[in-house]
C-alpha atoms as a PDB file:
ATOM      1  CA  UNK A   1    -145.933 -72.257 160.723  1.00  0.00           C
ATOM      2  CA  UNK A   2    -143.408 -70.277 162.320  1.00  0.00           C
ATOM      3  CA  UNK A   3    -140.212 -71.194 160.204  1.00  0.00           C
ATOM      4  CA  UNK A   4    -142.506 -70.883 157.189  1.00  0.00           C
ATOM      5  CA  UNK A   5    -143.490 -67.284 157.504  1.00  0.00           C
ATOM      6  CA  UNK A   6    -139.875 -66.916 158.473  1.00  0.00           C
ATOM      7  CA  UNK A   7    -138.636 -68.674 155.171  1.00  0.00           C
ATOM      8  CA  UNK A   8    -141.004 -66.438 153.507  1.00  0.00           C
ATOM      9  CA  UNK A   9    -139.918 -63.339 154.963  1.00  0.00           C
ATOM     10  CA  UNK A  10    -135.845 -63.996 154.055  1.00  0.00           C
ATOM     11  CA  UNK A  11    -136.864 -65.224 151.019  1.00  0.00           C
ATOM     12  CA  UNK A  12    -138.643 -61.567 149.904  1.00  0.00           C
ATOM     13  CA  UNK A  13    -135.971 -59.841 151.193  1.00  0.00           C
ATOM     14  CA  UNK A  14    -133.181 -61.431 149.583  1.00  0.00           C
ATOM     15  CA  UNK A  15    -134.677 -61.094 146.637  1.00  0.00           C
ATOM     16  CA  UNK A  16    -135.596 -57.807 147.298  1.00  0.00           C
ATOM     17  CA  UNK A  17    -131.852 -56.945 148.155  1.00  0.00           C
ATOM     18  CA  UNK A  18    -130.757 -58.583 144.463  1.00  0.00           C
ATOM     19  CA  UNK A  19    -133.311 -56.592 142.693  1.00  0.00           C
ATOM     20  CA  UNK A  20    -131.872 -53.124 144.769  1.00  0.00           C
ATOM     21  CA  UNK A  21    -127.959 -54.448 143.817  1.00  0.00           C
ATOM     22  CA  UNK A  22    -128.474 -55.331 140.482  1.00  0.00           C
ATOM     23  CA  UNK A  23    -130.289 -51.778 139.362  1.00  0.00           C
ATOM     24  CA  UNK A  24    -127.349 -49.895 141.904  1.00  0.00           C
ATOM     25  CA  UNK A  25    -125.037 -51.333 139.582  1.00  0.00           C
ATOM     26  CA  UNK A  26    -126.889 -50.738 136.711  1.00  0.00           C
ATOM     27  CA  UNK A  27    -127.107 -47.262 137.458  1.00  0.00           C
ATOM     28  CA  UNK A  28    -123.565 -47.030 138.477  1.00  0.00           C
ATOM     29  CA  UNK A  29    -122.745 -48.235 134.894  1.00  0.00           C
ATOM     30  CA  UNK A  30    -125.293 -46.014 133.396  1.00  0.00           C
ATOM     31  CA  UNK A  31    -123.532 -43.009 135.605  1.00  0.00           C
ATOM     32  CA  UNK A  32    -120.081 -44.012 134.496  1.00  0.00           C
ATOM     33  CA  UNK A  33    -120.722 -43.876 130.900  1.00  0.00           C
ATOM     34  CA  UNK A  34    -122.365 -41.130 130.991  1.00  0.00           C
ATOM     35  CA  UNK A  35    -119.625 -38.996 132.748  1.00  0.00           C
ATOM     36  CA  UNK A  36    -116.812 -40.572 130.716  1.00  0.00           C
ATOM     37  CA  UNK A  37    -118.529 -39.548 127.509  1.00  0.00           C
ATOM     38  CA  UNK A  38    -118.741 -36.098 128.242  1.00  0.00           C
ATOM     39  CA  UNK A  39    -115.330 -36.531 129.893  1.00  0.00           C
ATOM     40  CA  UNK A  40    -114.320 -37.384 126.076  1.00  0.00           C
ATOM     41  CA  UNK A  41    -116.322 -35.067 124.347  1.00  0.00           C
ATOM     42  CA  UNK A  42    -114.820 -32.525 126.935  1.00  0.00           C
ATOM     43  CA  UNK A  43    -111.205 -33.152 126.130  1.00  0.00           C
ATOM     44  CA  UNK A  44    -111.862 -33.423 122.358  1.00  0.00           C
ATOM     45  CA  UNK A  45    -113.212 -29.837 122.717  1.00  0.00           C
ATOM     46  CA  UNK A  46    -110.462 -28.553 124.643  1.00  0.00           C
ATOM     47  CA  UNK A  47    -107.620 -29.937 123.403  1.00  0.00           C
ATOM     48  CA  UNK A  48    -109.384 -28.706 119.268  1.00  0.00           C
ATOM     49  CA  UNK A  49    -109.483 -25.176 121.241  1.00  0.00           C
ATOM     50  CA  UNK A  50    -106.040 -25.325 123.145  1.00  0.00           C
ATOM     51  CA  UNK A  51    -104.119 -25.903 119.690  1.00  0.00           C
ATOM     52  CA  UNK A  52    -106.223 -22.955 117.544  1.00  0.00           C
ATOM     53  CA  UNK A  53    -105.475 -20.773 120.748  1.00  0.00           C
ATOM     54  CA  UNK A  54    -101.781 -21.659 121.045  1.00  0.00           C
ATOM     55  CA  UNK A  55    -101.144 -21.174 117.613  1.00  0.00           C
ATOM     56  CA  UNK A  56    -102.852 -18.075 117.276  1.00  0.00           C
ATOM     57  CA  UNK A  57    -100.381 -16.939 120.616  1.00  0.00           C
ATOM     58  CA  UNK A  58     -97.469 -18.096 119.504  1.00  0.00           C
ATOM     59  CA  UNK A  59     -97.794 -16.530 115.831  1.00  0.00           C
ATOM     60  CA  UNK A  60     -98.646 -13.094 117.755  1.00  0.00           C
ATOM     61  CA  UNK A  61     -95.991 -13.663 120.441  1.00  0.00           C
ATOM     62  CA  UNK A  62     -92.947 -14.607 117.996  1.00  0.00           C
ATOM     63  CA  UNK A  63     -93.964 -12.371 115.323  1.00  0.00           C
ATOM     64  CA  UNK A  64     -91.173  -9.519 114.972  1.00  0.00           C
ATOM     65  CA  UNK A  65     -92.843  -6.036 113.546  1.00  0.00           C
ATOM     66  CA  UNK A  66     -90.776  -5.602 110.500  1.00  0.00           C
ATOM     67  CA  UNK A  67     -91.457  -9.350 109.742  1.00  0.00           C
ATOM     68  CA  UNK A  68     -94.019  -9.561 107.579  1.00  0.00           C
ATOM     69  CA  UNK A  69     -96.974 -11.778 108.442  1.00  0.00           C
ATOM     70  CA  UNK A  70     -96.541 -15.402 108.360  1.00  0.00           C
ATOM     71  CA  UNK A  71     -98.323 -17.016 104.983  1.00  0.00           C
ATOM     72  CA  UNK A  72    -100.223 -19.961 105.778  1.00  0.00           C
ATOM     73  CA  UNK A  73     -98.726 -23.090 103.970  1.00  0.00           C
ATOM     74  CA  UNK A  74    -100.527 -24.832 101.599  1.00  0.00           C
ATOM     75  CA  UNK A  75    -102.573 -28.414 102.547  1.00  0.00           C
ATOM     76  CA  UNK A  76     -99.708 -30.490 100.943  1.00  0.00           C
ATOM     77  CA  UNK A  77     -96.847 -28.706 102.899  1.00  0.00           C
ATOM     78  CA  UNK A  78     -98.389 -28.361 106.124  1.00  0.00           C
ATOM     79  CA  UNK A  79     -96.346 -30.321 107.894  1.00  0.00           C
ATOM     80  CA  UNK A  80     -93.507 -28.598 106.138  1.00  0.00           C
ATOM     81  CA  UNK A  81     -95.098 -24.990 107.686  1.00  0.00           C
ATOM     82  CA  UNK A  82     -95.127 -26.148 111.055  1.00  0.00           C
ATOM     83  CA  UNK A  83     -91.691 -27.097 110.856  1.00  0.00           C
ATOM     84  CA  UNK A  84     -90.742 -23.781 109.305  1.00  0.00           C
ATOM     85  CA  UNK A  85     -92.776 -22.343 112.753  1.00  0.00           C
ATOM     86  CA  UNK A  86     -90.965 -24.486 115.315  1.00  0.00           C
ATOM     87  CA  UNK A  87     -87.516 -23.960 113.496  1.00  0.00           C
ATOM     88  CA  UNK A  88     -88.337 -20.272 113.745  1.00  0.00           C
ATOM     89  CA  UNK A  89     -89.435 -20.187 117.534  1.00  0.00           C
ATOM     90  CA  UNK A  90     -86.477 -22.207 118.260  1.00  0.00           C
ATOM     91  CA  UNK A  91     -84.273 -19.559 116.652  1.00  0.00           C
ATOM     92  CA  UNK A  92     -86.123 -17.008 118.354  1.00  0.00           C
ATOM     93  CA  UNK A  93     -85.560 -18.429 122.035  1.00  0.00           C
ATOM     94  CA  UNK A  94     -82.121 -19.033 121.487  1.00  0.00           C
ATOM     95  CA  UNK A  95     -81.471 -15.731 120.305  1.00  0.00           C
ATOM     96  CA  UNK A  96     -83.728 -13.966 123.666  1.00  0.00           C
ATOM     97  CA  UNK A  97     -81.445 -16.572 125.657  1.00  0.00           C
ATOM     98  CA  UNK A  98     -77.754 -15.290 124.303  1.00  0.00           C
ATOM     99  CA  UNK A  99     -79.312 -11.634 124.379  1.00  0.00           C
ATOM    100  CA  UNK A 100     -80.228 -12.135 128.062  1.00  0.00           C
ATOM    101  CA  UNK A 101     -76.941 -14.327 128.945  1.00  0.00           C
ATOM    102  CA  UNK A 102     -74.268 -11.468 127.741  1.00  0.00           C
ATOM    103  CA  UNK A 103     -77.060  -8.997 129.661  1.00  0.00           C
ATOM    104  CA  UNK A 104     -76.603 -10.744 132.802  1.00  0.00           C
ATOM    105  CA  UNK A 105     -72.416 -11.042 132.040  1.00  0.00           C
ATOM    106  CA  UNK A 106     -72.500  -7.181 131.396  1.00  0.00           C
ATOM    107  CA  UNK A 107     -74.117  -6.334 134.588  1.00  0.00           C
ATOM    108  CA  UNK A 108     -71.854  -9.095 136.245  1.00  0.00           C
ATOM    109  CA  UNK A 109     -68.311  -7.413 135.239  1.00  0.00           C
ATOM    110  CA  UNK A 110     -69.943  -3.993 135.829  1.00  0.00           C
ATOM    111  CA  UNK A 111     -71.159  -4.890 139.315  1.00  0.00           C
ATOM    112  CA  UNK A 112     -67.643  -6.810 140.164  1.00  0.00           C
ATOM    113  CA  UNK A 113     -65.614  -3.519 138.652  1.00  0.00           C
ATOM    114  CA  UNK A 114     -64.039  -5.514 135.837  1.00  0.00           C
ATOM    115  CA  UNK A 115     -65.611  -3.124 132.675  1.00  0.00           C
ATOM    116  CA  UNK A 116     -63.555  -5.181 129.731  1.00  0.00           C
ATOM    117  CA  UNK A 117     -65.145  -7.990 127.959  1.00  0.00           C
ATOM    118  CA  UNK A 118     -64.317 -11.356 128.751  1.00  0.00           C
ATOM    119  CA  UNK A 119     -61.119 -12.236 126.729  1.00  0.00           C
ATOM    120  CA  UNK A 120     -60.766 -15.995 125.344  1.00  0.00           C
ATOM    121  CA  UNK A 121     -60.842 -18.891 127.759  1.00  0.00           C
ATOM    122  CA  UNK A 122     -58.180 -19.364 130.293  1.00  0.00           C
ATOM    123  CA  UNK A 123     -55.391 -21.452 128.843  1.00  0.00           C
ATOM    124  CA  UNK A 124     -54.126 -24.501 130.635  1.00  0.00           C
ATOM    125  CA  UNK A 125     -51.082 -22.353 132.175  1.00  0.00           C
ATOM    126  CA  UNK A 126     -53.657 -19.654 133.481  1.00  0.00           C
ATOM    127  CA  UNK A 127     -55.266 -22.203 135.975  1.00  0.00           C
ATOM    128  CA  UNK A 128     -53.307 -21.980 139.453  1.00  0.00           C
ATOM    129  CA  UNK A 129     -54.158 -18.072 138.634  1.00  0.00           C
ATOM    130  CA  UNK A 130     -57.853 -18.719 137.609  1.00  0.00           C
ATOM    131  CA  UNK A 131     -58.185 -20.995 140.494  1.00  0.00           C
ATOM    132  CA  UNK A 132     -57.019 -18.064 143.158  1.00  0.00           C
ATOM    133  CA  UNK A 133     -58.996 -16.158 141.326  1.00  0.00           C
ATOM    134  CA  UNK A 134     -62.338 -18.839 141.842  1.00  0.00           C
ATOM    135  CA  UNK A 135     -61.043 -19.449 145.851  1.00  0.00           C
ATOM    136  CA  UNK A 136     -60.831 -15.425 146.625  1.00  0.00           C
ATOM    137  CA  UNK A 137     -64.597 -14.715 145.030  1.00  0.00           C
ATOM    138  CA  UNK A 138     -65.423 -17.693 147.027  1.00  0.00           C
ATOM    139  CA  UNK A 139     -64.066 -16.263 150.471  1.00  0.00           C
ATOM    140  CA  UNK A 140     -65.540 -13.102 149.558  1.00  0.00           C
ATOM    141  CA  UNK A 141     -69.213 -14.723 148.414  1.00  0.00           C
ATOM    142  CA  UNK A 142     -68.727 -16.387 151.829  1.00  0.00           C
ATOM    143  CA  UNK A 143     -67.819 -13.698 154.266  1.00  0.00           C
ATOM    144  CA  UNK A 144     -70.901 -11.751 152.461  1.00  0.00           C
ATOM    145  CA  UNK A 145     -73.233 -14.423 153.654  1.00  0.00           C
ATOM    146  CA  UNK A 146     -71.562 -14.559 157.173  1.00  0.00           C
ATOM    147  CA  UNK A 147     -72.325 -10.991 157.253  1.00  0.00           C
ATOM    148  CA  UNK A 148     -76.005 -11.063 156.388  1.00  0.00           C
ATOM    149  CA  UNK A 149     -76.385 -14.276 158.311  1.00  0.00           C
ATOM    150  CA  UNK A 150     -75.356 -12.011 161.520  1.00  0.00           C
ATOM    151  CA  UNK A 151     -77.422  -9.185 160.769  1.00  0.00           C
ATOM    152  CA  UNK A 152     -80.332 -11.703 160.876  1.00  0.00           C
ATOM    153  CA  UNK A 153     -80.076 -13.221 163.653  1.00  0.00           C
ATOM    154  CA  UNK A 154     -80.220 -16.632 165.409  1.00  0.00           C
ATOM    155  CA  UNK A 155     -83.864 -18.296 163.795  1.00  0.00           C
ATOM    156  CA  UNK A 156     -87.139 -17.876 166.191  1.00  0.00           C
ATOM    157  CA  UNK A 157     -88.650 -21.237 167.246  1.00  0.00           C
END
C-alpha cells in the first residue's frame, strides 16, 4: 500500500515536472521570438534612419559655399548620383589630405631651419650624403629623447 502511494506520488510529479518543462520552453520560444522580432524591426529602423542621416551629413559636410547645391538625380540615374557623390567626397579627402601633408612639411622645414621647398628627390649619387643626413637627425632625435628621458626620471613602482 506503501509502494503504491509512493508510485502514485512520483508518478504526479513527473508529470508535473514535464508539464512545468514543456511550457518553460514554450515560453522561452515565445520570449525569443518576440525579442528577435523587435530586434529586426529595430535594425530595419535604424539602419532606414542611419542612411537618410548620413546622407543628409555628408551633403552638408562636403558641400563647398560657392558650390551650388547638389541636384538630386533622377530615379533612373540614381545609382549614377551616388557615384557622382562618392567620386566627389573622394576628391574632397584627398585634396584636405595633400593640403594638410605640405602643412605639416611647411611647419617641418620651418621648425628644422631649412625655409626652401623640398627640391626633387635625391638622385642615386646623393645617397651616402642623404644617408648622413638620415643618421645625424637620428643622433639628434635620439639624444633629444635621452634628454627628456633624464629629466623624468627613473619610473615609480
Amino acid at each position: 500500500m506503501l509502494s503504491t502511494l509512493m508510485d502514485q506520488i512520483v508518478n504526479g510529479l513527473e508529470s508535473q515536472l514535464t508539464i512545468a518543462v514543456f511550457i518553460s520552453g514554450a515560453l522561452a520560444l515565445l520570449i525569443v521570438a518576440a525579442v528577435s522580432l523587435a530586434w529586426w524591426r529595430g535594425r530595419h529602423w535604424v539602419n532606414r534612419s542611419r542612411a537618410s542621416l548620413a546622407t543628409a551629413r555628408h551633403s552638408t559636410l562636403f558641400s563647398q559655399a560657392d558650390d551650388p547645391p547638389p541636384e538630386r538625380p533622377a530615379a533612373g540615374s540614381a545609382a549614377g548620383g551616388a557615384e557622382e557623390f562618392g567620386s566627389r567626397l573622394v576628391r574632397e579627402a584627398a585634396a584636405r589630405a595633400a593640403a594638410l601633408r605640405d602643412a605639416w612639411d611647411r611647419s617641418y622645414r620651418e621648425a628644422r631651419g631649412s625655409e626652401g621647398a623640398p627640391g626633387d628627390p635625391p638622385s642615386v649619387s646623393d645617397a651616402p650624403t642623404v644617408l648622413d643626413d638620415l643618421l645625424r637627425e637620428q643622433r639628434e632625435t635620439n639624444a633629444l629623447l635621452r634628454q627628456l628621458l633624464d629629466r623624468l626620471g627613473p619610473p615609480e613602482t
